[in-house]
C-alpha atoms as a PDB file:
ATOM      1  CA  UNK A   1     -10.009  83.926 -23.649  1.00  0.00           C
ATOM      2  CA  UNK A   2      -6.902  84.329 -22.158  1.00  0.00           C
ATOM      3  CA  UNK A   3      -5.407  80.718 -23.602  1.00  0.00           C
ATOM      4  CA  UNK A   4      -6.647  81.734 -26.986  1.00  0.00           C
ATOM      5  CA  UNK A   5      -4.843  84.904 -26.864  1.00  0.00           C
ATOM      6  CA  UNK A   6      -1.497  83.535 -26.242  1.00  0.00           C
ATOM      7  CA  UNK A   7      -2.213  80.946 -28.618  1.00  0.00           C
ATOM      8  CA  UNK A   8      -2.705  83.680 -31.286  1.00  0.00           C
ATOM      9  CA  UNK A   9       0.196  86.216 -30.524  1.00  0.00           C
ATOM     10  CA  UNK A  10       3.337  86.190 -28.407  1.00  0.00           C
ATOM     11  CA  UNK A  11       3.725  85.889 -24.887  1.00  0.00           C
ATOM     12  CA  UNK A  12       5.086  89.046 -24.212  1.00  0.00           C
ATOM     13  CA  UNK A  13       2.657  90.972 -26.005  1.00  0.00           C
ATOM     14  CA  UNK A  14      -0.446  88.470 -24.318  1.00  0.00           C
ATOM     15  CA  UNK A  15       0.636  89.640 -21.309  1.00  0.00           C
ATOM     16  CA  UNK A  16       1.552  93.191 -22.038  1.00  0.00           C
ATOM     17  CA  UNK A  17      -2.150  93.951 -22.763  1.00  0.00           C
ATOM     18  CA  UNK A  18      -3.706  91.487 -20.562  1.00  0.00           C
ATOM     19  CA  UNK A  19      -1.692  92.911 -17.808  1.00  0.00           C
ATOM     20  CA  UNK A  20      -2.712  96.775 -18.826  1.00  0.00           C
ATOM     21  CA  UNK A  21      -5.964  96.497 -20.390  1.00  0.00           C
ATOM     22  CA  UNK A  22      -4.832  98.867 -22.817  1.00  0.00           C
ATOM     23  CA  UNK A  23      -6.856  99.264 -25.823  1.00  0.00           C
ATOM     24  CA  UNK A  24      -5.324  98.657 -29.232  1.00  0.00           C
ATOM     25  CA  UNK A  25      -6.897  99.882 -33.261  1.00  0.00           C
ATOM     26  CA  UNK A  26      -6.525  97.721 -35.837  1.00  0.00           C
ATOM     27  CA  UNK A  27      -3.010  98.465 -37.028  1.00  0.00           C
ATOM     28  CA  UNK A  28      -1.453  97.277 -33.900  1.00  0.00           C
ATOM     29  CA  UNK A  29      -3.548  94.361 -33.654  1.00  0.00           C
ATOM     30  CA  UNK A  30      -1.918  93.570 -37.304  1.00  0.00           C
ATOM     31  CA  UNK A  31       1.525  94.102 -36.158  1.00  0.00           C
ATOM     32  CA  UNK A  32       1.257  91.872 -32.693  1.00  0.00           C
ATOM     33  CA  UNK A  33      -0.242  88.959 -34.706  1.00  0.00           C
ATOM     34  CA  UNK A  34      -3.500  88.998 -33.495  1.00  0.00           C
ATOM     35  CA  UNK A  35      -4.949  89.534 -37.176  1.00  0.00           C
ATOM     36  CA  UNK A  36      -3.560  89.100 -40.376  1.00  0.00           C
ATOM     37  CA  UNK A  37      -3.940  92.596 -41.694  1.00  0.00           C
ATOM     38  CA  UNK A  38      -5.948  96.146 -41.024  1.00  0.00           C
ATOM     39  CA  UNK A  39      -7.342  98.299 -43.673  1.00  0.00           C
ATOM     40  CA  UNK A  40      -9.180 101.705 -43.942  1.00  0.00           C
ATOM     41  CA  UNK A  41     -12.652 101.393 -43.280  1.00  0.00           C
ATOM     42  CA  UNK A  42     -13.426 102.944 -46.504  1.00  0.00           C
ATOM     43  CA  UNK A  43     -11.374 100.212 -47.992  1.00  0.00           C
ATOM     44  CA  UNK A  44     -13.030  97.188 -46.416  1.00  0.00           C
ATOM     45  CA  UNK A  45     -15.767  95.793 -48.719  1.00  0.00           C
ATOM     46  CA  UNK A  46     -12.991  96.076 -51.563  1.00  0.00           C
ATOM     47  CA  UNK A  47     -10.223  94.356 -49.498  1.00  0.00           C
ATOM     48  CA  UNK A  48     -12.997  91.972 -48.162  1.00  0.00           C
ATOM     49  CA  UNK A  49     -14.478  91.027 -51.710  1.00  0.00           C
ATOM     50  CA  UNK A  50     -10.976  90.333 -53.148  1.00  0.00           C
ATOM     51  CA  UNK A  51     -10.243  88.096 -50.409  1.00  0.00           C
ATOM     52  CA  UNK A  52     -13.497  86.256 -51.076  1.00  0.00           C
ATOM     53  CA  UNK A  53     -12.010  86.019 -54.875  1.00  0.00           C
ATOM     54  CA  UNK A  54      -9.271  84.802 -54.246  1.00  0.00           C
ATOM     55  CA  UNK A  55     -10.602  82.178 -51.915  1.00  0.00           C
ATOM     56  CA  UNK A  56     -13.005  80.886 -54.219  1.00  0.00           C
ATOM     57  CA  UNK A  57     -10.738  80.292 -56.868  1.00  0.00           C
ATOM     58  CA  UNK A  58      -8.891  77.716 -54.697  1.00  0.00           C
ATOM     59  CA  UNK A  59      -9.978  73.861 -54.526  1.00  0.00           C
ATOM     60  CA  UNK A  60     -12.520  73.506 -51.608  1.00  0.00           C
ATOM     61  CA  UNK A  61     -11.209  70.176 -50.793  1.00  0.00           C
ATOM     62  CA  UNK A  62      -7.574  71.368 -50.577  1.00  0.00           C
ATOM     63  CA  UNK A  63      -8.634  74.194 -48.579  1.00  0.00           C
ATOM     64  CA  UNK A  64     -10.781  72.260 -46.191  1.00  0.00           C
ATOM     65  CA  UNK A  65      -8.231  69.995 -45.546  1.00  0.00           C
ATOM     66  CA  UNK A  66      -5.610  72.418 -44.993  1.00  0.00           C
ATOM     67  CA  UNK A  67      -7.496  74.454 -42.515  1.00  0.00           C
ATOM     68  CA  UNK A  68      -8.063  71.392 -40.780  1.00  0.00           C
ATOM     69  CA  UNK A  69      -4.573  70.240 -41.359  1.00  0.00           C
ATOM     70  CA  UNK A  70      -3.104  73.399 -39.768  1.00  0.00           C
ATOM     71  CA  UNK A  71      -5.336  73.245 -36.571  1.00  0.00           C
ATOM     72  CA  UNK A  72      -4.687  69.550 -36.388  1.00  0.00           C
ATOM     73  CA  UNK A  73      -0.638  69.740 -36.423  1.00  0.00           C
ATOM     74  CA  UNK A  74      -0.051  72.322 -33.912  1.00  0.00           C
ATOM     75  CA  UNK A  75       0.461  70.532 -30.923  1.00  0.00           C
ATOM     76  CA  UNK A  76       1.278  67.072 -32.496  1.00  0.00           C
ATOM     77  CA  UNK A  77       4.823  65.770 -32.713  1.00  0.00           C
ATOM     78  CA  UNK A  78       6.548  65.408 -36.251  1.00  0.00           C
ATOM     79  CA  UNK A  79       6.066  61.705 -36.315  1.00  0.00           C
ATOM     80  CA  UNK A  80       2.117  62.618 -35.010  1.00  0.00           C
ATOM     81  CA  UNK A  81       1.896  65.273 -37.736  1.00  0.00           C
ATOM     82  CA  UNK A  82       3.072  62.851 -40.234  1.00  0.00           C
ATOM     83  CA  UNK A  83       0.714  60.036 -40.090  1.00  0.00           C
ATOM     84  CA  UNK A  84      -1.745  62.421 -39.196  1.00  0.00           C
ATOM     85  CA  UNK A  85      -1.340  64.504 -42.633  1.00  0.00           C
ATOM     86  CA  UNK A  86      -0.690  60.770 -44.265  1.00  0.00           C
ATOM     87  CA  UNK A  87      -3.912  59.504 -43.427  1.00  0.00           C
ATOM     88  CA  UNK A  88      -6.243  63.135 -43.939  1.00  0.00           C
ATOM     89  CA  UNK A  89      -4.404  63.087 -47.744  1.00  0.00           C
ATOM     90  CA  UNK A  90      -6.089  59.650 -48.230  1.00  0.00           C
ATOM     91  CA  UNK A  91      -9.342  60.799 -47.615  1.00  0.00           C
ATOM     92  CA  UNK A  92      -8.902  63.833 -49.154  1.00  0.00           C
ATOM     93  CA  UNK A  93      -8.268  61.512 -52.806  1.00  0.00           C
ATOM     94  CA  UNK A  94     -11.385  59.048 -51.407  1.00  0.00           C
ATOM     95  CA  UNK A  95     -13.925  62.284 -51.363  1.00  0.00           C
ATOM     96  CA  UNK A  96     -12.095  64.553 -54.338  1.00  0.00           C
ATOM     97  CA  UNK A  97     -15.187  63.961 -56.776  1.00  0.00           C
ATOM     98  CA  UNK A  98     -13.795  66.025 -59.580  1.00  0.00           C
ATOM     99  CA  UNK A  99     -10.234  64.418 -58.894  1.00  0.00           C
ATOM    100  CA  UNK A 100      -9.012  67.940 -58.279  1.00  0.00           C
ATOM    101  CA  UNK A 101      -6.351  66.711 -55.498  1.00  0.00           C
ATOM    102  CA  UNK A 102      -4.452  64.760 -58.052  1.00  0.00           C
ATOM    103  CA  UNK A 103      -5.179  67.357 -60.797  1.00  0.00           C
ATOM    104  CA  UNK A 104      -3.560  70.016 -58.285  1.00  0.00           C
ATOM    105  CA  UNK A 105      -0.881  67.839 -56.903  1.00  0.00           C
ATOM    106  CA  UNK A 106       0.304  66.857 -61.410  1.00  0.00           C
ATOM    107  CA  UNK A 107      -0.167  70.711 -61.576  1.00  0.00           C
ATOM    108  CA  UNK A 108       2.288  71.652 -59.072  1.00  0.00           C
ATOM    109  CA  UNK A 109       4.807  68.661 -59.171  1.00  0.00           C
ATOM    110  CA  UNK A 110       5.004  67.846 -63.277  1.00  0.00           C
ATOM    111  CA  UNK A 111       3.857  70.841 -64.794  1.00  0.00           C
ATOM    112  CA  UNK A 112       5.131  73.058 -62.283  1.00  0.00           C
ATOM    113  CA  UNK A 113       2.151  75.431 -63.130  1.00  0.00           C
ATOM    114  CA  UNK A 114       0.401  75.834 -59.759  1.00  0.00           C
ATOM    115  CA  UNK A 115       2.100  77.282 -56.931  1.00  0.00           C
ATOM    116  CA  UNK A 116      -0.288  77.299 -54.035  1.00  0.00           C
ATOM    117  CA  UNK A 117       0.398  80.491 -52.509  1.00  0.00           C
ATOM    118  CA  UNK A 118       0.984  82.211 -56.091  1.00  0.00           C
ATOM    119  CA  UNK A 119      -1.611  81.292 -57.971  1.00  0.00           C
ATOM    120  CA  UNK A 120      -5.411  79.730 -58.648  1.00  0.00           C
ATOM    121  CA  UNK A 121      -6.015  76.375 -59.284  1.00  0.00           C
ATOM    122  CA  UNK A 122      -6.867  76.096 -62.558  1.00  0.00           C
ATOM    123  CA  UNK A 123     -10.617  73.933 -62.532  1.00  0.00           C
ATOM    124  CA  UNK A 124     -10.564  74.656 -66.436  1.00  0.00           C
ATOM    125  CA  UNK A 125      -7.221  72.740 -67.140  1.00  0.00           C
ATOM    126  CA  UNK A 126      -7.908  70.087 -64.766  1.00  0.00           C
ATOM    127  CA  UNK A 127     -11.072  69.001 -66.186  1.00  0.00           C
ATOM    128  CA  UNK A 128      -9.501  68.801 -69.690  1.00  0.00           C
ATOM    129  CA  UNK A 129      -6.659  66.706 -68.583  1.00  0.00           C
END
């Protein structure tokens, strides 16, 4: 537990509360890092569903990959990372069975309509194109 924990928030703050056993709610949790954000109970399902949403709007391959990607890369050199994210984007175009990679890829580059973090992927478009 403990290398996970300084693997998800600072140092300082790992050993702050490793150190104390102090107990934290979720807002503080949200500021040290340790989650991504805190909301009122009351306003969980809501915040939880949109989430889901938004998710599921995005290409499953892309965001399998990236996931991956992400965990992959963070210990690897840049050269490492490189051929690393070199070879997974291969595979990712060898599985894509709709051909949604290169859909999303002509989407963001060329038509400069898709900006990952922004915006859905747009399934509708790509299979008309």
């Amino acid at each position: 537990m403990s290398k996970k924990l300084v693997e998800a928030i600072r140092f300082r703050d790992a050993m702050f509360y490793a150190c104390t056993g102090r107990a934290f709610d979720g807002k503080r949790a949200a500021e040290i890092g340790l989650i991504k954000f805190a909301v009122p109970g009351d306003c969980l399902r809501q915040e939880t569903v949109a989430l889901t949403v938004e998710l599921m709007d995005k290409n499953p391959e892309v965001l399998r990959a990236t996931k991956n990607a992400l965990r992959a890369v963070r210990t690897m050199s840049d050269d490492q990372a490189f051929d690393y994210l070199a070879a997974k984007a291969s595979e990712i175009k060898l599985r894509d069975k709709e051909n949604a990679y290169h859909h999303g890829i002509k989407q963001f580059i060329d038509d400069k309509t898709y900006k990952p973090t922004f915006s859905a992927y747009d399934r509708e478009r790509a299979s008309q194109e």
